[in-house]
PDB file of N, CA and C in Angstrom:
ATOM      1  N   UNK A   1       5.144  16.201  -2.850  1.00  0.00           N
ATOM      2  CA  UNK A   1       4.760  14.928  -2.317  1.00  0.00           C
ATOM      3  C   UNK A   1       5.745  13.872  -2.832  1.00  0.00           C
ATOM      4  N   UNK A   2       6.861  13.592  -2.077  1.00  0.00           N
ATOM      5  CA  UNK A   2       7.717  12.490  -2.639  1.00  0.00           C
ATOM      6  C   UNK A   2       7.167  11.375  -2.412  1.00  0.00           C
ATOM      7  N   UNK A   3       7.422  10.800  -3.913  1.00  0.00           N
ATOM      8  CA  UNK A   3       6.955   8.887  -4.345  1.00  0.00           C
ATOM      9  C   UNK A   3       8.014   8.654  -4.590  1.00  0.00           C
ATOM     10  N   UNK A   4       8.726   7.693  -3.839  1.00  0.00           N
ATOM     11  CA  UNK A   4       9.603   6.705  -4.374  1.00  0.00           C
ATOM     12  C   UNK A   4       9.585   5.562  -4.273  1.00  0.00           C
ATOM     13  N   UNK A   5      10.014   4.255  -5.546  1.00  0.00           N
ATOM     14  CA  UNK A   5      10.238   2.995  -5.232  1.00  0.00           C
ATOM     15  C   UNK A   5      11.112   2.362  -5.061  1.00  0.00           C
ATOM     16  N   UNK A   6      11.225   1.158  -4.528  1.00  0.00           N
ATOM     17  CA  UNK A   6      12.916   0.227  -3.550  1.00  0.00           C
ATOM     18  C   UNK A   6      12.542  -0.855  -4.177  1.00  0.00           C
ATOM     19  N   UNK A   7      13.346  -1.540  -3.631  1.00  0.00           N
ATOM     20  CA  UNK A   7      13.426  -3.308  -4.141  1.00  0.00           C
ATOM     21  C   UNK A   7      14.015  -3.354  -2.960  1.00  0.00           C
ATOM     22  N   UNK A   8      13.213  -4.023  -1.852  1.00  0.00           N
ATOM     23  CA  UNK A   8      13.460  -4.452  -0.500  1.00  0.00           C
ATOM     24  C   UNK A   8      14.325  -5.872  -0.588  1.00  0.00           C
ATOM     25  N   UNK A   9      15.612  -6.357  -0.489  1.00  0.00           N
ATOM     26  CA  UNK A   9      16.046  -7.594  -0.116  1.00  0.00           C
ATOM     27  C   UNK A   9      15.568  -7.963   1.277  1.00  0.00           C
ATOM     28  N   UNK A  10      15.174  -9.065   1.561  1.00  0.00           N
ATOM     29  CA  UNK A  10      15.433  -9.591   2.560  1.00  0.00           C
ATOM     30  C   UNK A  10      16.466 -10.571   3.327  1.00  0.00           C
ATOM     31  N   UNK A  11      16.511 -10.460   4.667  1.00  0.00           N
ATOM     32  CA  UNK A  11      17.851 -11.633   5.214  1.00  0.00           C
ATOM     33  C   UNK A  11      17.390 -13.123   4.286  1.00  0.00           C
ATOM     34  N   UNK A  12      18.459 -13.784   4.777  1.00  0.00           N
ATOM     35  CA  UNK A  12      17.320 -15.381   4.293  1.00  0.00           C
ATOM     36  C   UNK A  12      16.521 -15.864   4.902  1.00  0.00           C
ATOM     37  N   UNK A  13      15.312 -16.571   3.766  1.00  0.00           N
ATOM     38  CA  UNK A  13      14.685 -16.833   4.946  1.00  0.00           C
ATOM     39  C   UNK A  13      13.542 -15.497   5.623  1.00  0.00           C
ATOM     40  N   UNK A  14      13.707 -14.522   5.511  1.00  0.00           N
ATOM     41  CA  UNK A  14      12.589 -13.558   6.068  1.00  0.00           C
ATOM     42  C   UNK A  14      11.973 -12.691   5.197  1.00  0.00           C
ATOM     43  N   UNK A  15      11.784 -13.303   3.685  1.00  0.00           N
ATOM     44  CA  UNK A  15      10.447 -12.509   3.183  1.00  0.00           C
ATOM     45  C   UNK A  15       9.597 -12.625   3.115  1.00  0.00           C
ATOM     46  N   UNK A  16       8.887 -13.186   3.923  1.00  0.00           N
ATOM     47  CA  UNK A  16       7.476 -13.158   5.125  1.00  0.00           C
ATOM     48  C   UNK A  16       7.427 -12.503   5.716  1.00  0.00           C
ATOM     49  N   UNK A  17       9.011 -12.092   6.680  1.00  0.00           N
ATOM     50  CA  UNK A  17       8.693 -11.029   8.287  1.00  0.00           C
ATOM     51  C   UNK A  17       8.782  -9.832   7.242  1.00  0.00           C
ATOM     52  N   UNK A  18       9.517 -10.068   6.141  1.00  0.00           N
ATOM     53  CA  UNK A  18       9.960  -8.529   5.856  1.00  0.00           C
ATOM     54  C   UNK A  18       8.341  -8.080   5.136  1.00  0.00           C
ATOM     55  N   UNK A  19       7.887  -8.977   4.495  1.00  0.00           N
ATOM     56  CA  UNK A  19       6.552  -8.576   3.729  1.00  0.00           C
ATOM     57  C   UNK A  19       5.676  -8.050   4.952  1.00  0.00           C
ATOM     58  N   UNK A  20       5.351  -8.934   6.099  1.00  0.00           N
ATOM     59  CA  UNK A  20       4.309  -8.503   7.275  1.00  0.00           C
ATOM     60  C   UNK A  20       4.860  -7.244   7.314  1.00  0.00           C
ATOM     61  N   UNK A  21       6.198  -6.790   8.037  1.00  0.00           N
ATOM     62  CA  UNK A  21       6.596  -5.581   9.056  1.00  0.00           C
ATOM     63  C   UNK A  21       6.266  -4.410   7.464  1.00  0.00           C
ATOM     64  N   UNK A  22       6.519  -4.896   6.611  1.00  0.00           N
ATOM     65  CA  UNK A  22       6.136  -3.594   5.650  1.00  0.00           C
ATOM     66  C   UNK A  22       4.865  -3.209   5.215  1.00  0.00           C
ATOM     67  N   UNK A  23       4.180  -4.168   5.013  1.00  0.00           N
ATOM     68  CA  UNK A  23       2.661  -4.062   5.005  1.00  0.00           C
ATOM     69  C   UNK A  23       1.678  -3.614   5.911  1.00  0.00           C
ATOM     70  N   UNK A  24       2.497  -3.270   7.569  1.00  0.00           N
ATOM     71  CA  UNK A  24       1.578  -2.614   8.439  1.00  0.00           C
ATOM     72  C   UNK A  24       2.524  -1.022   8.523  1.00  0.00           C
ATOM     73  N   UNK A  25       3.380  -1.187   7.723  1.00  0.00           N
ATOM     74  CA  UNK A  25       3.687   0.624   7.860  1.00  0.00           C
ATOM     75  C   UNK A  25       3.322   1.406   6.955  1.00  0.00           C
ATOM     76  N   UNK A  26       2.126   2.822   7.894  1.00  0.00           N
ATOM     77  CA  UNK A  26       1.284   3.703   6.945  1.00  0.00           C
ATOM     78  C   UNK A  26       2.288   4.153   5.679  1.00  0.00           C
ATOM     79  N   UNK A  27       1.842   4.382   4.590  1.00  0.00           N
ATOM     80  CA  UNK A  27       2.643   4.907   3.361  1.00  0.00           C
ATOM     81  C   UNK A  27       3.152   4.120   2.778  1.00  0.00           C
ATOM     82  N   UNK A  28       2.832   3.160   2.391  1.00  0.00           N
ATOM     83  CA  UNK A  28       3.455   1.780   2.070  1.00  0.00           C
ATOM     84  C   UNK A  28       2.759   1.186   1.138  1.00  0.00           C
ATOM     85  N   UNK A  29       3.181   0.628   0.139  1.00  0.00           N
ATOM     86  CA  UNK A  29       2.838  -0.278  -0.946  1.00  0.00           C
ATOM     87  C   UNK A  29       3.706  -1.275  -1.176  1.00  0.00           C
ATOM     88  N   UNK A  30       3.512  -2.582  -0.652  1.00  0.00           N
ATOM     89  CA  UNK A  30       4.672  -3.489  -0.771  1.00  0.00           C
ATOM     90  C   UNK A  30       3.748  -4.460  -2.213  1.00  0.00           C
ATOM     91  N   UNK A  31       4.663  -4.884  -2.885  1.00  0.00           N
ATOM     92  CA  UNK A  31       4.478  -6.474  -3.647  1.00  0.00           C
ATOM     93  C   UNK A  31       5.343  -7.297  -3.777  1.00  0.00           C
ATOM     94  N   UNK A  32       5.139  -8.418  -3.756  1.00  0.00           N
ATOM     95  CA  UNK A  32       6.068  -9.578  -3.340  1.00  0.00           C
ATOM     96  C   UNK A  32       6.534 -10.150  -4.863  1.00  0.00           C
ATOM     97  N   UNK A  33       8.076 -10.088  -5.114  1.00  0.00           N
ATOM     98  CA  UNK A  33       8.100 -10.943  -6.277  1.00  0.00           C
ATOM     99  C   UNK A  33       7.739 -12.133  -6.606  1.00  0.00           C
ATOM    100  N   UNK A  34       7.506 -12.597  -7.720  1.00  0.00           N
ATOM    101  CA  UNK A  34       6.820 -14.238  -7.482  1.00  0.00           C
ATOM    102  C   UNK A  34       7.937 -15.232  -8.053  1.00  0.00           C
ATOM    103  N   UNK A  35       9.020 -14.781  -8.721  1.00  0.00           N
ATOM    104  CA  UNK A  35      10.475 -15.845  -9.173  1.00  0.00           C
ATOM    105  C   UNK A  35      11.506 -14.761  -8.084  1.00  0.00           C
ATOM    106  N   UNK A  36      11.417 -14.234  -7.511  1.00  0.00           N
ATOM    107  CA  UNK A  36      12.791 -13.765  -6.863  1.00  0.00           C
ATOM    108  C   UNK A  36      12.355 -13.506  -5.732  1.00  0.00           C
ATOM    109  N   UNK A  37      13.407 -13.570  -4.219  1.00  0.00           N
ATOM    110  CA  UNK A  37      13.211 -13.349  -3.186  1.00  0.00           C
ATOM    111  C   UNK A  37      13.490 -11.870  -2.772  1.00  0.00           C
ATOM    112  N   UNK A  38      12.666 -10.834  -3.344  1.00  0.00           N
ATOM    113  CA  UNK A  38      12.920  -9.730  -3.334  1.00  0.00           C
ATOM    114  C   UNK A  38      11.267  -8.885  -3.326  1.00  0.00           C
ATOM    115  N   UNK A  39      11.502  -7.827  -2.353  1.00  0.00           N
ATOM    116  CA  UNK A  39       9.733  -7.164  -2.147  1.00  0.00           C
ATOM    117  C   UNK A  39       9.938  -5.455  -3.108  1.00  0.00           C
ATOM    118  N   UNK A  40       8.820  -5.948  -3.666  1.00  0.00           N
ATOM    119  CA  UNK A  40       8.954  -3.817  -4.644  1.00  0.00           C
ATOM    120  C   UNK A  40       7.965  -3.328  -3.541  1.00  0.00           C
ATOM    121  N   UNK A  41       8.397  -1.589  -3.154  1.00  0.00           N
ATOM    122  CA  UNK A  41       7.610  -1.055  -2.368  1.00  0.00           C
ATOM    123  C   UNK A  41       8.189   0.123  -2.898  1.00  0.00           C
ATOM    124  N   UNK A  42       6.450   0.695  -2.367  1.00  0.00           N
ATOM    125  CA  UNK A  42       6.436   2.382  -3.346  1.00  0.00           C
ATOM    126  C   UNK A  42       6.136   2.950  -2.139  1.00  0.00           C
ATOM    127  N   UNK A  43       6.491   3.881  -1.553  1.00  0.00           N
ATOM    128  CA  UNK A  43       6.185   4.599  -0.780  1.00  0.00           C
ATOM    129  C   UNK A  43       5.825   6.254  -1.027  1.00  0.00           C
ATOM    130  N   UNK A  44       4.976   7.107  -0.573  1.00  0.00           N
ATOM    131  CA  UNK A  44       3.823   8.393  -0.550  1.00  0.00           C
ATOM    132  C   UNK A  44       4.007   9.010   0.278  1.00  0.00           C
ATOM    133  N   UNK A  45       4.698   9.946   0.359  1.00  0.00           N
ATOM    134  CA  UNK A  45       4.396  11.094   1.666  1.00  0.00           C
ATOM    135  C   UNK A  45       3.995  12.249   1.555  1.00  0.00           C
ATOM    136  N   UNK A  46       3.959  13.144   2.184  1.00  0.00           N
ATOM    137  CA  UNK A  46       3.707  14.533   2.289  1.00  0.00           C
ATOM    138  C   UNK A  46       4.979  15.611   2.158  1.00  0.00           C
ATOM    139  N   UNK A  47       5.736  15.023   3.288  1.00  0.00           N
ATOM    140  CA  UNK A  47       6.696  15.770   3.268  1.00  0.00           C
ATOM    141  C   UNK A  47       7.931  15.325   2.610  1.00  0.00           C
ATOM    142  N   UNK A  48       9.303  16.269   2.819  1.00  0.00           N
ATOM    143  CA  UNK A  48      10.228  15.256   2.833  1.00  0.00           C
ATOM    144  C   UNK A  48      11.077  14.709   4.176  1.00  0.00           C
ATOM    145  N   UNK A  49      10.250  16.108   5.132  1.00  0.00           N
ATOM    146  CA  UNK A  49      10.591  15.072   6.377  1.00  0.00           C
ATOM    147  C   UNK A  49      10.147  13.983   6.938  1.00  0.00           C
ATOM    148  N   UNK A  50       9.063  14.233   6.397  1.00  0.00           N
ATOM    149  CA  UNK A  50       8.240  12.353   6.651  1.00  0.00           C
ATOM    150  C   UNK A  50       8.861  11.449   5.717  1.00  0.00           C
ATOM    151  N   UNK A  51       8.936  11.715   4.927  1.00  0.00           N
ATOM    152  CA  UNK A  51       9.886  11.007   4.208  1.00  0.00           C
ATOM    153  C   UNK A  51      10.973  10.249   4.529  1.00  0.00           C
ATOM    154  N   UNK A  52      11.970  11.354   5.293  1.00  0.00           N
ATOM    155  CA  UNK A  52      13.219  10.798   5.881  1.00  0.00           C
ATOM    156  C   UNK A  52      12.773   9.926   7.403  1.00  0.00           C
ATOM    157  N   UNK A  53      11.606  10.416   7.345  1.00  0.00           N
ATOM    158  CA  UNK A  53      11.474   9.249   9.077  1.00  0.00           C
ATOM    159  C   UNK A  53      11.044   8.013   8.634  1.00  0.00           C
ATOM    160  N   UNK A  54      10.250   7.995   7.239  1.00  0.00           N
ATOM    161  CA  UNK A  54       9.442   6.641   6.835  1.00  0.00           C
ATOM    162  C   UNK A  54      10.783   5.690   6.564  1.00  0.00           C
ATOM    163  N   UNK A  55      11.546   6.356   5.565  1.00  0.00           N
ATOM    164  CA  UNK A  55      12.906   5.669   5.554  1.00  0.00           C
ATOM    165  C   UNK A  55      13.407   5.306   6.613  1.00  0.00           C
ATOM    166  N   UNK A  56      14.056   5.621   7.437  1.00  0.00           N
ATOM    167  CA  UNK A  56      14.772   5.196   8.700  1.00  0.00           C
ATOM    168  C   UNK A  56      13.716   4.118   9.480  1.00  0.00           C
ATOM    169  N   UNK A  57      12.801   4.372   9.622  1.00  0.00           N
ATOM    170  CA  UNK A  57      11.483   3.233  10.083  1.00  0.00           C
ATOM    171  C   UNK A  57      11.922   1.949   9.130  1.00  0.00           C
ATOM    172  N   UNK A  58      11.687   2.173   8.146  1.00  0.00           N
ATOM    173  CA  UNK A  58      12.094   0.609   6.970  1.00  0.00           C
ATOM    174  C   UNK A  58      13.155   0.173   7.236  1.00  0.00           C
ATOM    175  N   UNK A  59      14.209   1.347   7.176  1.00  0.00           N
ATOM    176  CA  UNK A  59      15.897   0.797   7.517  1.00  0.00           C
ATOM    177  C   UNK A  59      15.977   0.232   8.685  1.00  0.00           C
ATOM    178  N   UNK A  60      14.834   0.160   9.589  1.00  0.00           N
ATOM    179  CA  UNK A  60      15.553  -0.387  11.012  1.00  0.00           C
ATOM    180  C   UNK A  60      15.052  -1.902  10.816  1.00  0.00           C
ATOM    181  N   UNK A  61      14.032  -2.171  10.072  1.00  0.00           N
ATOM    182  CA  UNK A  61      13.211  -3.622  10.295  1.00  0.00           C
ATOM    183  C   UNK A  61      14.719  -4.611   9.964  1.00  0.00           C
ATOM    184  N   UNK A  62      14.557  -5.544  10.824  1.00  0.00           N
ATOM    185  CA  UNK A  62      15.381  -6.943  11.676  1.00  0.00           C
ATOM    186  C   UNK A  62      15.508  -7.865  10.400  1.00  0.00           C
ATOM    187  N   UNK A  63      14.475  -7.564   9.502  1.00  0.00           N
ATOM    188  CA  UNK A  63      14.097  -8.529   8.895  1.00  0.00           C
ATOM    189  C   UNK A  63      15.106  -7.746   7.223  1.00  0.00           C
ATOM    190  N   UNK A  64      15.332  -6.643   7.048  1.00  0.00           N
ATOM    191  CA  UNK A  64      15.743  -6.054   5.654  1.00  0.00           C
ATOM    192  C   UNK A  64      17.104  -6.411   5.728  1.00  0.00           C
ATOM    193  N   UNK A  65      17.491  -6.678   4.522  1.00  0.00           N
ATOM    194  CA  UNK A  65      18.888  -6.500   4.182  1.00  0.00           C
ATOM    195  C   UNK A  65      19.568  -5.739   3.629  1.00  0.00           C
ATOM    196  N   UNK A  66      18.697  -5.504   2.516  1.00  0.00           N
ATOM    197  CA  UNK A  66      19.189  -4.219   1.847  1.00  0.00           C
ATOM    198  C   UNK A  66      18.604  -3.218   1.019  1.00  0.00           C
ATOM    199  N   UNK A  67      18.484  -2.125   0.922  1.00  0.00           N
ATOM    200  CA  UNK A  67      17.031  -1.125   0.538  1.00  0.00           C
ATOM    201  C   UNK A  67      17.497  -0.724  -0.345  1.00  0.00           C
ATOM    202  N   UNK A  68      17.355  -0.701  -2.239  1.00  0.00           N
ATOM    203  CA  UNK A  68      17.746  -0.339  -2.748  1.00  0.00           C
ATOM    204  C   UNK A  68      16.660   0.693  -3.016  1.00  0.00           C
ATOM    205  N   UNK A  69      16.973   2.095  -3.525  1.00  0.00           N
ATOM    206  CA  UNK A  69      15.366   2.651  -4.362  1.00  0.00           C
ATOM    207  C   UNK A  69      15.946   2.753  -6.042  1.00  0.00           C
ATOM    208  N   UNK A  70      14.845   2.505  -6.636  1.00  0.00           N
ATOM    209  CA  UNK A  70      14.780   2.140  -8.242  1.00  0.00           C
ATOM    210  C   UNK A  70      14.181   3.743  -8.906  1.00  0.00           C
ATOM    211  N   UNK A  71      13.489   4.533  -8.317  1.00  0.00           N
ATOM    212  CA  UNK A  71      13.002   5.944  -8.887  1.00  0.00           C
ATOM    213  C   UNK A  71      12.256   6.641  -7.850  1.00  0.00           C
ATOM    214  N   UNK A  72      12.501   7.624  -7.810  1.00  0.00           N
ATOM    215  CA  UNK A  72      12.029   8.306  -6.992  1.00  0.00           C
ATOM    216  C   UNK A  72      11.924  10.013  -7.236  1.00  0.00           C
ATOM    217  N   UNK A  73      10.950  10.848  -6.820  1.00  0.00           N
ATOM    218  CA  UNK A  73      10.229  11.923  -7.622  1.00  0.00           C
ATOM    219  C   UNK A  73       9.694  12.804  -6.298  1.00  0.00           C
ATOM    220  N   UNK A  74       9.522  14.374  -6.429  1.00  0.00           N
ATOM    221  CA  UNK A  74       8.716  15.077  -5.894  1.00  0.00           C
ATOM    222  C   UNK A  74       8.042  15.931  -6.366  1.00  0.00           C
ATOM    223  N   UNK A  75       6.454  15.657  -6.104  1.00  0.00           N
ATOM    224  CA  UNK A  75       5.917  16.992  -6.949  1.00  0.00           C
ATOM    225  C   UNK A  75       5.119  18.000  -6.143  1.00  0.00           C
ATOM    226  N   UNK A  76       5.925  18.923  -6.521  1.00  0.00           N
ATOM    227  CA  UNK A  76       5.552  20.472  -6.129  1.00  0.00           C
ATOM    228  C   UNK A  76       4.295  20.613  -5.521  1.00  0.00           C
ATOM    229  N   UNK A  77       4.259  21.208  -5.189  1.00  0.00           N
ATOM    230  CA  UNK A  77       2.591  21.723  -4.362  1.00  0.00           C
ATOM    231  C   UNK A  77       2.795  23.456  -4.914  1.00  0.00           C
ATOM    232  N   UNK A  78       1.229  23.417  -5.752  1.00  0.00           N
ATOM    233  CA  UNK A  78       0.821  24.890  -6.501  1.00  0.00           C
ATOM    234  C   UNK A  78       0.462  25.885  -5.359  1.00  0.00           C
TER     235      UNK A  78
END
């Protein structure tokens, strides 16, 4: 089950659109910094091909600038 977390930049000016458009996509944990214009989001999947689609879904929003991830992990299924 890969968890990983980002530090979402936004364009200027759009960390509002970028907070909305991330907060309605399933697997998602966004929080908004409160001194920097920058969103932390943890994202949960199942797979790692869901994985790679949840990514590309984030990478397309109008509103991101730049997706960094800060840690990220998979754990095994027994």
């Amino acid at each position: 089950m890969p968890i990983k977390s980002y530090l979402a930049h936004p364009h200027d000016g759009k960390k509002a659109d970028l907070l909305s458009a991330l907060s309605q996509i399933e697997n998602c944990d966004v929080i908004p910094a409160e001194n920097n214009d920058v969103l932390i989001l943890v994202t949960e999947t199942h797979t790692l091909k869901e994985d790679e689609q949840l990514k590309e879904t984030i990478e397309g929003l109008d509103s991101l600038k730049l997706l960094a991830m800060v840690s990220g992990f998979n754990t095994p299924k027994n």
